[in-house]
Protein backbone atom coordinates (compact mmCIF):
# COMPACT_ATOMS: atom_id res chain seq x y z
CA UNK A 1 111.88 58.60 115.81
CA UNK A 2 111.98 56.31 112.27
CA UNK A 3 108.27 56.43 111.45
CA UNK A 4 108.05 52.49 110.49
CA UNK A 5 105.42 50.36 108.29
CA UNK A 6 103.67 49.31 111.49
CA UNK A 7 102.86 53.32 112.47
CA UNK A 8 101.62 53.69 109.07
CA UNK A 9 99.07 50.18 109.33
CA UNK A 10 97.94 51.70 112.83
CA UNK A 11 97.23 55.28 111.76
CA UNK A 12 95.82 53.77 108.61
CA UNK A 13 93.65 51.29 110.01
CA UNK A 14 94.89 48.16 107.98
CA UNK A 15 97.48 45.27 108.11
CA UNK A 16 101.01 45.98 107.82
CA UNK A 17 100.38 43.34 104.78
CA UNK A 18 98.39 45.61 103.59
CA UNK A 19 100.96 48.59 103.63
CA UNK A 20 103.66 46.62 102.48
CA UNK A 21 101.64 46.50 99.22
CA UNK A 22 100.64 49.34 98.59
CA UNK A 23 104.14 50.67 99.17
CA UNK A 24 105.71 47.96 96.90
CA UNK A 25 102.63 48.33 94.27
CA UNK A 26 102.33 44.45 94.25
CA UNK A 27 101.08 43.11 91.42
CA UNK A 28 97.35 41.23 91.47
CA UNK A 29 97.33 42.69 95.65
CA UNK A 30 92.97 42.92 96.49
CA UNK A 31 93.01 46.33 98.19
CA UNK A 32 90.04 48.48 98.41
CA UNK A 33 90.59 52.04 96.83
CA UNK A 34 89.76 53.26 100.43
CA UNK A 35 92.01 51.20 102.03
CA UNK A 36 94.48 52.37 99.66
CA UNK A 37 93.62 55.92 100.15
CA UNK A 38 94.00 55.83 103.64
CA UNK A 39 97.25 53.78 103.51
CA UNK A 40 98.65 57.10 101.10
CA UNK A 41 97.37 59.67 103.26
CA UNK A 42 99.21 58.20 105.94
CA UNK A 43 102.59 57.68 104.39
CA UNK A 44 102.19 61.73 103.87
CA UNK A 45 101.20 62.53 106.89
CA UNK A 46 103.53 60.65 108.97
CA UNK A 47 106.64 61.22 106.59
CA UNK A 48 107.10 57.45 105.92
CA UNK A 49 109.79 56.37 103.82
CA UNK A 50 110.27 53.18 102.57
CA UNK A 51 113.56 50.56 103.86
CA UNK A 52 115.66 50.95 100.45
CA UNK A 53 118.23 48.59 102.26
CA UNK A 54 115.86 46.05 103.10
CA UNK A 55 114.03 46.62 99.75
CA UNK A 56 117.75 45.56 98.23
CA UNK A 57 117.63 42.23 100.22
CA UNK A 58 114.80 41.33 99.07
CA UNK A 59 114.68 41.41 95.33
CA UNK A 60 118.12 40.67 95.18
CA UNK A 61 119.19 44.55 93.47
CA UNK A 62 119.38 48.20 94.31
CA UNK A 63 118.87 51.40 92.51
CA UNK A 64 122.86 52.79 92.37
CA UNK A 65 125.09 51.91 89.71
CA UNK A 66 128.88 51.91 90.24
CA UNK A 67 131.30 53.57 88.57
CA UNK A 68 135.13 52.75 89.23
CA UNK A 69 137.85 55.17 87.51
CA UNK A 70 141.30 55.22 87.57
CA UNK A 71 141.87 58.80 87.52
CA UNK A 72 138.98 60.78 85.86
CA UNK A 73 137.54 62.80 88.37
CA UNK A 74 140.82 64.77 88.84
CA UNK A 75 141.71 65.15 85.46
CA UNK A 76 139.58 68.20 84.22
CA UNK A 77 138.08 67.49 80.59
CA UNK A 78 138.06 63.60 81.92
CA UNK A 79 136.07 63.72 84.87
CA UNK A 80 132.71 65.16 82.39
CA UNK A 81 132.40 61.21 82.14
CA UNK A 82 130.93 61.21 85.65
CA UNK A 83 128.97 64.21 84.33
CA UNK A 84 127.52 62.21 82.08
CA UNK A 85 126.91 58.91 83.77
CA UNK A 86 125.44 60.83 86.40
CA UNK A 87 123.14 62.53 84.62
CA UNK A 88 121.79 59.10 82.61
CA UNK A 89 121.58 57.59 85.56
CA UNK A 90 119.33 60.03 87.52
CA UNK A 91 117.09 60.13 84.08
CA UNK A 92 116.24 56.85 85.18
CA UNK A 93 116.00 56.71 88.48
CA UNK A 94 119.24 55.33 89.55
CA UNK A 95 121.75 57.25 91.76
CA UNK A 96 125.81 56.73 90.59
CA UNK A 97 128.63 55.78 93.42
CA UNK A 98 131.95 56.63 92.24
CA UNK A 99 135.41 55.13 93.10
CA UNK A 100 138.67 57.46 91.99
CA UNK A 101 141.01 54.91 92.73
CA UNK A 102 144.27 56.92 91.05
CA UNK A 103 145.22 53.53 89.76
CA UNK A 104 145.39 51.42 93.20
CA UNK A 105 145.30 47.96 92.81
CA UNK A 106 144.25 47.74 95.87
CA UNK A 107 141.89 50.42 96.60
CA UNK A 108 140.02 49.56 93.44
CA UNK A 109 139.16 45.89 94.78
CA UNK A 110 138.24 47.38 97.61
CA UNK A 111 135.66 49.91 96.07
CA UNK A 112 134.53 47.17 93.44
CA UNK A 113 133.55 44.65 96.72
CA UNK A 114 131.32 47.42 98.09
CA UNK A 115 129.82 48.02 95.16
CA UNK A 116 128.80 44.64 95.11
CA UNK A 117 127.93 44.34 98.78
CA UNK A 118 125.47 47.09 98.00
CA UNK A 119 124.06 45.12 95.23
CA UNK A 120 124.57 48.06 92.20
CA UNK A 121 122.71 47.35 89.40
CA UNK A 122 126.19 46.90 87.29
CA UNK A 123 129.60 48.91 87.25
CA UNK A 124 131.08 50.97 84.45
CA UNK A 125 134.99 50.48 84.08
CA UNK A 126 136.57 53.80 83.48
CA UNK A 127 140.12 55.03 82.36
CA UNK A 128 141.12 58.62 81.57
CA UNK A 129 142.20 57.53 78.46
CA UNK A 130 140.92 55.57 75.37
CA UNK A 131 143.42 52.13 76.24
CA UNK A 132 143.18 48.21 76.40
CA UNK A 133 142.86 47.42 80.29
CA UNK A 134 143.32 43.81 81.86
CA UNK A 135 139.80 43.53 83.45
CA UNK A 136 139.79 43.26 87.49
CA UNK A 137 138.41 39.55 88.02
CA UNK A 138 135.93 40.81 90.51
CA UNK A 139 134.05 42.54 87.30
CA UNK A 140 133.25 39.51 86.34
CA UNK A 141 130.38 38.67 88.98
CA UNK A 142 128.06 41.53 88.26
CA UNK A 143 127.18 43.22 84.74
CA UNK A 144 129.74 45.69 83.68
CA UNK A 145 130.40 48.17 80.76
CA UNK A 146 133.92 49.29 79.91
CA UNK A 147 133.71 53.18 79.40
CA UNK A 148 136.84 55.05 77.41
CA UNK A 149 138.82 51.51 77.17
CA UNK A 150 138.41 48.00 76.10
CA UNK A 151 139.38 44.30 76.74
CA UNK A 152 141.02 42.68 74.16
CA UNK A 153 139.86 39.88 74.61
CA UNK A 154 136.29 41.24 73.64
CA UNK A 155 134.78 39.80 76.78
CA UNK A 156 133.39 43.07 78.10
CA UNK A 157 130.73 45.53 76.10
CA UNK A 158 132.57 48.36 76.02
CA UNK A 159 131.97 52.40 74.71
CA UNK A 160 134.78 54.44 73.34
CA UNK A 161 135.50 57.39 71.38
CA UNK A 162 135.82 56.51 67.33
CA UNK A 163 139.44 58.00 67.02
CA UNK A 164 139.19 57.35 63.23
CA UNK A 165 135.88 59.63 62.45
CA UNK A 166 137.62 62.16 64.86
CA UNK A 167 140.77 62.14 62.58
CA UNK A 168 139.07 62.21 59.49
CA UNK A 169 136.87 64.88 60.95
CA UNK A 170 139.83 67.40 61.60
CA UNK A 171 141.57 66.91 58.32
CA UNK A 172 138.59 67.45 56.64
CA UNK A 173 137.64 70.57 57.89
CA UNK A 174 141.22 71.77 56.84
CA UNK A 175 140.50 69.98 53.14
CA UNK A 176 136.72 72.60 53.25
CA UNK A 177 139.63 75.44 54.03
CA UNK A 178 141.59 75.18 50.57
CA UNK A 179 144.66 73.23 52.08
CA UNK A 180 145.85 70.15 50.55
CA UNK A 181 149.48 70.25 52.12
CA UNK A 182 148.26 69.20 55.18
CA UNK A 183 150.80 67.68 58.13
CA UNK A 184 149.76 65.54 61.14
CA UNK A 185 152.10 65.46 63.87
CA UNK A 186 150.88 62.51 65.63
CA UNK A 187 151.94 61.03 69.33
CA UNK A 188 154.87 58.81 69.89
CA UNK A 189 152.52 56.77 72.71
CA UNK A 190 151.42 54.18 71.37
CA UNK A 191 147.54 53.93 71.89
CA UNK A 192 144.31 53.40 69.72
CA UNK A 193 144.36 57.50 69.42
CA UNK A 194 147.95 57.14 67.21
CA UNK A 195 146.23 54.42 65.19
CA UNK A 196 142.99 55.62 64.83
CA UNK A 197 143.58 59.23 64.18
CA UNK A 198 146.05 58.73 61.43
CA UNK A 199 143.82 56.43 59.84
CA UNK A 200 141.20 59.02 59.69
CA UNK A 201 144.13 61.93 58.04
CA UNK A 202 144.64 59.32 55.49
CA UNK A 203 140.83 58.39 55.01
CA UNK A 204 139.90 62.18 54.39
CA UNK A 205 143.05 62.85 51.99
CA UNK A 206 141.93 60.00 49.70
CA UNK A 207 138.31 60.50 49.56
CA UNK A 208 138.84 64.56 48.67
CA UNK A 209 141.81 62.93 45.99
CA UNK A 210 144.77 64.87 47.83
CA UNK A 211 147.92 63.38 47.97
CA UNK A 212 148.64 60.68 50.70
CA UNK A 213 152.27 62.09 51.43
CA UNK A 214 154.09 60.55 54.47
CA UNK A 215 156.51 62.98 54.43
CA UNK A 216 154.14 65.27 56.06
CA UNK A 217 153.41 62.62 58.99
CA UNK A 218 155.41 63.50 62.06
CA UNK A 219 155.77 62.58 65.45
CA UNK A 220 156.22 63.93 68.68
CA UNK A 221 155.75 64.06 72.43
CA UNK A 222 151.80 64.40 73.21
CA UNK A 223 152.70 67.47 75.07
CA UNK A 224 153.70 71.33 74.55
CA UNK A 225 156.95 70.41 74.22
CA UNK A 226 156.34 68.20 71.88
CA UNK A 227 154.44 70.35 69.80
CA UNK A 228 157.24 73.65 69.68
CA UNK A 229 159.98 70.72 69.41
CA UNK A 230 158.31 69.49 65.88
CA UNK A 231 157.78 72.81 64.56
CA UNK A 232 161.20 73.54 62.71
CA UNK A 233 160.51 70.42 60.18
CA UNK A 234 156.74 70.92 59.70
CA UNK A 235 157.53 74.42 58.46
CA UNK A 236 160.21 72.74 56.07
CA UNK A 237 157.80 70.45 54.65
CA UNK A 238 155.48 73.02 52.69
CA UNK A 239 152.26 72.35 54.67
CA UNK A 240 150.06 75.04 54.90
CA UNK A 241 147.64 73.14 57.64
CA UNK A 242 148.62 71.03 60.41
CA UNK A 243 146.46 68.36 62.38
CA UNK A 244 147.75 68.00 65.78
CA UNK A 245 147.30 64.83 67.84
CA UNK A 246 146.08 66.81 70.52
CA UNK A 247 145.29 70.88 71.60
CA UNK A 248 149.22 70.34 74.17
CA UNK A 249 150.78 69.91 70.62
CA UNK A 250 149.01 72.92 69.01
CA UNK A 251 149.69 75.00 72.09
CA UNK A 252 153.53 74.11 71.41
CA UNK A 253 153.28 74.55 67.67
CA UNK A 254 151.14 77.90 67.86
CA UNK A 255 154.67 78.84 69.95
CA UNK A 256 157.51 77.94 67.31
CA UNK A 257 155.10 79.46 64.51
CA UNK A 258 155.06 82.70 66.21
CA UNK A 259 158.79 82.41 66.71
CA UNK A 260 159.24 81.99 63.28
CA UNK A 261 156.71 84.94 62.38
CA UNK A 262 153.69 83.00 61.18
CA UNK A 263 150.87 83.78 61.54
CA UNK A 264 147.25 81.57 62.30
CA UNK A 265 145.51 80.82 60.39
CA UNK A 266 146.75 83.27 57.51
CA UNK A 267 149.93 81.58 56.98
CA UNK A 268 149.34 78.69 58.62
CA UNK A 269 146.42 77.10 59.79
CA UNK A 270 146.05 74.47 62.83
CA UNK A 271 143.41 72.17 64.54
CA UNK A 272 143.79 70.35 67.57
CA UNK A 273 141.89 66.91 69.03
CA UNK A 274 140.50 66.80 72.77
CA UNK A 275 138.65 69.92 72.86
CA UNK A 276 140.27 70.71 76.64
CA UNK A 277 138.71 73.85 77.23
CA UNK A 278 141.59 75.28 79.40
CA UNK A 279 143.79 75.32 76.06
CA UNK A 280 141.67 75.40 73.11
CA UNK A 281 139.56 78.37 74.08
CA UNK A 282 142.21 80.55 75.60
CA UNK A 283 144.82 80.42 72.83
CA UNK A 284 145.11 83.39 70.36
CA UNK A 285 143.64 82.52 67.77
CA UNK A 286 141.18 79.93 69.46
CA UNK A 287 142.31 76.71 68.27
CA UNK A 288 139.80 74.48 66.45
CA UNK A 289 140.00 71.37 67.47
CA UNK A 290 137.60 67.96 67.78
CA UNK A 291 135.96 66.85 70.98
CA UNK A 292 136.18 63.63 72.94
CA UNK A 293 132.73 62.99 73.96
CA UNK A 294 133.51 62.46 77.08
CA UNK A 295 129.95 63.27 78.61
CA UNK A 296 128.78 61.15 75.78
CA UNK A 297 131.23 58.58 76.42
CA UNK A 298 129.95 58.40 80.22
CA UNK A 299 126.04 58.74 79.55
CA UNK A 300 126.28 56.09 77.01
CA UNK A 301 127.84 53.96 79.42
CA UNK A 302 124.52 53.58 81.91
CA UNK A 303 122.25 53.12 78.94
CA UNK A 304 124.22 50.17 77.78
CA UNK A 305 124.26 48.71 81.15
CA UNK A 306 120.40 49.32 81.69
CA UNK A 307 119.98 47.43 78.29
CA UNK A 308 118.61 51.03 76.44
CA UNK A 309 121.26 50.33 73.84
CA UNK A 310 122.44 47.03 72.87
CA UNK A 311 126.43 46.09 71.56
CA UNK A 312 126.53 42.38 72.02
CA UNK A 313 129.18 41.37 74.67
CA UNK A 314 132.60 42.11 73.83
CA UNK A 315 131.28 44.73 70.68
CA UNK A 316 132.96 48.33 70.96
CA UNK A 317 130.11 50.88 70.62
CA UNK A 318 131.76 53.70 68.95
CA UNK A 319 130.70 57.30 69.94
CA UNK A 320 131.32 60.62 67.58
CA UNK A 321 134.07 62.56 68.10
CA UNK A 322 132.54 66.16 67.04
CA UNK A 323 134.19 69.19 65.23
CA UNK A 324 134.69 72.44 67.34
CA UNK A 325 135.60 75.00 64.91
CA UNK A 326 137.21 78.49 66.26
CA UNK A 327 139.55 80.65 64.41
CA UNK A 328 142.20 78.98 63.74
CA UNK A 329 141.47 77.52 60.45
């Protein structure tokens, strides 16, 4: 049987007042230290553990935060979000519940009203990609953090990868290389990545005074495809470097090169963006490429909503993008 508070005063020999705080350390309480030693011996010996639901009730908030995602905990470099969150919120003594809703309208007001029944201390807001989202309206009666997308309307903290430091990373570790005739085959979706990464190419290439030559911007299908489909005209443009918008595009590209006898890095070097370890790390070479922090992305989520890091409401708290250098440049 449940051991209960009133087992604990009996074996104890005190009030069930008195229990109650001890076991909710209540501030400015008059207990004896050998009333209070008893009262602790007894929780051990009996096994007593405390009413966490009625503990919610009463002070009006609970010890899990929420986390609802569209689709990240089936897509495989994605889901180290919930890694992350997870492991923030354990560091401080909160346990995560997760909703994979796989983009159901329906299913994610569902799992957003139990989250709230349960009183979470807040919800993160999670896509699989870095997007704009329309905010569900329930979000907007508890405290919530956007994690890997934003409102535009700025109403909503929100953390997200800075696309632009990525981009300029990648290009310059091609620039530290020797190349200068470097090509960026960017996505055709548009998305803050297309923007953001392209602004960083163009960043790096001025600062190290190379040539801002549009010529050697391309598009293409963020996908293998993609990738081998582009391959024909970045060969005919000169570069000796490419920047891909992602490691699908390299895998494509490291595909026509080799068709066309080329060779990585010697004739041609290339550097990806995503770091997803089931490409980057198994081509041949092994691609370079810059991470999305997507741990980072997930653990800086919880701190912001437990007020251990501070963007005003509606500010977009950007998170390094890091270099993961192999052998392909």
């Amino acid at each position: 049987m449940t051991t209960t508070m009133r087992d604990v005063a009996k074996a104890a020999g005190v009030s069930v007042a008195t229990v109650s705080h001890v076991v909710n350390d209540k501030p400015g309480a008059r207990i004896g230290d050998d009333a209070r030693r008893r009262v602790q011996e007894a929780i051990v010996a009996l096994g007593y553990r405390p009413n966490a639901l009625a503990k919610t009730l009463s002070e009006g908030t609970s010890r899990f935060i929420g986390l609802v995602a569209d689709a990240i905990a089936t897509t495989p470099f994605a889901g180290q979000i919930i890694h992350g969150a997870q492991d923030e919120a354990w560091r401080h003594g909160f346990v995560l519940l997760v909703a994979n809703t796989e983009g159901n309208a329906a299913a994610e007001s569902d799992a957003i009203a139990m989250m709230l029944e349960h009183q979470v201390r807040g919800i993160l807001y999670s896509t699989w990609y870095h997007r704009e989202i329309e905010v569900p309206p329930p979000l907007q009666h508890t405290e919530t953090v956007l994690v890997n997308c934003f409102a535009g309307d700025g109403a909503f903290p929100a953390v997200v990868p800075d696309e632009e430091q990525g981009g300029r990373t990648a290009t310059e570790e091609l620039l530290a290389a020797g190349h200068r005739r470097i090509a960026f085959v960017n996505t055709t979706s548009p998305s803050p990545a297309r923007v953001g990464r392209l602004a960083g190419y163009r960043a790096a290439l001025i600062a190290a005074g190379a040539d801002v030559d549009d010529s050697l911007v391309f598009e293409a299908a963020p996908e293998q495809e993609g990738g081998y489909n582009v391959t024909e005209a970045v060969v005919s443009s000169g570069a000796t470097a490419v920047f891909c918008h992602n490691d699908r595009v390299a895998m494509g590209l490291y595909d026509g090169l080799r068709e066309r006898g080329l060779r990585i890095p010697g004739d041609v070097a290339v550097i990806g963006f995503d770091n997803q370890d089931v490409i980057a790390a198994h081509l041949r070479p092994p691609l370079s490429t810059v991470a999305l922090p997507h741990y980072e992305l997930g653990a800086a989520g919880v701190r912001t909503l437990l007020g251990l890091e501070s963007p005003s409401s509606g500010a977009r708290q950007l998170v390094a993008c890091p270099s993961i250098p192999r052998e392909s440049v």
